[in-house]
Protein backbone atom coordinates (compact mmCIF):
# COMPACT_ATOMS: atom_id res chain seq x y z
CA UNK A 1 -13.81 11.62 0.09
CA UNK A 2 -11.59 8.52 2.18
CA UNK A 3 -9.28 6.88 1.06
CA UNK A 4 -9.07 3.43 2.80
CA UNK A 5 -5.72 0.73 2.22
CA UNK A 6 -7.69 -2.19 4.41
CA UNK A 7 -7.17 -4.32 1.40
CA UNK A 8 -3.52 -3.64 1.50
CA UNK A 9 -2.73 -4.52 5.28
CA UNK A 10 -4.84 -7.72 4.34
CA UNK A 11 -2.81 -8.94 1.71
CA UNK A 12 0.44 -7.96 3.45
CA UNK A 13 -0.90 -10.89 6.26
CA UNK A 14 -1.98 -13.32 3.19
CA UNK A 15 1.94 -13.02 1.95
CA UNK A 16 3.39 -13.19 5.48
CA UNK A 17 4.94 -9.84 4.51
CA UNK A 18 5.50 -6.95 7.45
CA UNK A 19 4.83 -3.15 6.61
CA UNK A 20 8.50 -2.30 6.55
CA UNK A 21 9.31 -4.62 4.08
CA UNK A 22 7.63 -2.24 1.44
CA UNK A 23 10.16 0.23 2.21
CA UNK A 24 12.44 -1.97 1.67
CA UNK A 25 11.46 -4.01 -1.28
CA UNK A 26 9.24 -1.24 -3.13
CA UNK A 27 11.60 1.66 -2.36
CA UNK A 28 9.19 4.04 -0.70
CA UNK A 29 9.75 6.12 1.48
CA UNK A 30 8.70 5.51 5.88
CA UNK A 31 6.98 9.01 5.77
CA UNK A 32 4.84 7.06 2.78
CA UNK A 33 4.34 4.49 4.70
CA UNK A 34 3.13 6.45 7.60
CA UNK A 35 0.47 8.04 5.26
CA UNK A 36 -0.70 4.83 4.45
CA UNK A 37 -1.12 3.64 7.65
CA UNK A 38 -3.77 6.73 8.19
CA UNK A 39 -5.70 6.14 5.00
CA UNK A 40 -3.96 9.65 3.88
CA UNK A 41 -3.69 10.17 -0.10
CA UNK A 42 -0.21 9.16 -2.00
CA UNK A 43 0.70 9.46 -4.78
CA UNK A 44 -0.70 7.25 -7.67
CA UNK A 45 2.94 6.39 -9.06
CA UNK A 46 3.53 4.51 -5.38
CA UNK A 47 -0.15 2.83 -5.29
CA UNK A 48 1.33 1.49 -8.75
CA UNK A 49 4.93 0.26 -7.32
CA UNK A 50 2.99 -1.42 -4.28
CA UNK A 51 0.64 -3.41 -6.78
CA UNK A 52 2.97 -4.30 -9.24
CA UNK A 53 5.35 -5.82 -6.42
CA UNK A 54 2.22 -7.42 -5.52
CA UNK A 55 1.39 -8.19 -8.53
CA UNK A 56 -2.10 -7.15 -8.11
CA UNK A 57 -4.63 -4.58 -9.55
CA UNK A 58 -5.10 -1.47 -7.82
CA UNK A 59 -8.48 -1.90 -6.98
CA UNK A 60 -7.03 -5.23 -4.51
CA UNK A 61 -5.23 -2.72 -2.21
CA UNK A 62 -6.78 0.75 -2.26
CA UNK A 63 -10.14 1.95 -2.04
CA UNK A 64 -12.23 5.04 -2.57
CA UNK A 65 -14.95 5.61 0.13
């Protein structure tokens, strides 16, 4: 089982919004960050933070493959 965050990095472009300004803005964490940028697993408490900043659903920036 993959984990993919394309629809993340995609949306970050849409909102003219850089990587690091999750860290700043969402308060995780670089080492999270990193782990997103490899399609690792986090933890479902900071897929939440990211979408409600977003002010998406989950589903728009995480997927199962």
């Amino acid at each position: 089982m993959k984990v993919s965050y394309d629809k993340l990095w995609k949306l970050l472009i849409d909102k003219s919004m850089k990587k690091t300004d999750l860290i700043k803005e969402v308060g995780i964490s670089p080492n999270t960050l990193s782990k997103l940028g490899k399609n690792e697993f986090v933890k479902m408490e900071t897929i939440s933070k990211i979408a409600l900043y977003l002010n998406v659903q989950i589903s728009d920036i995480a997927h199962i493959e």
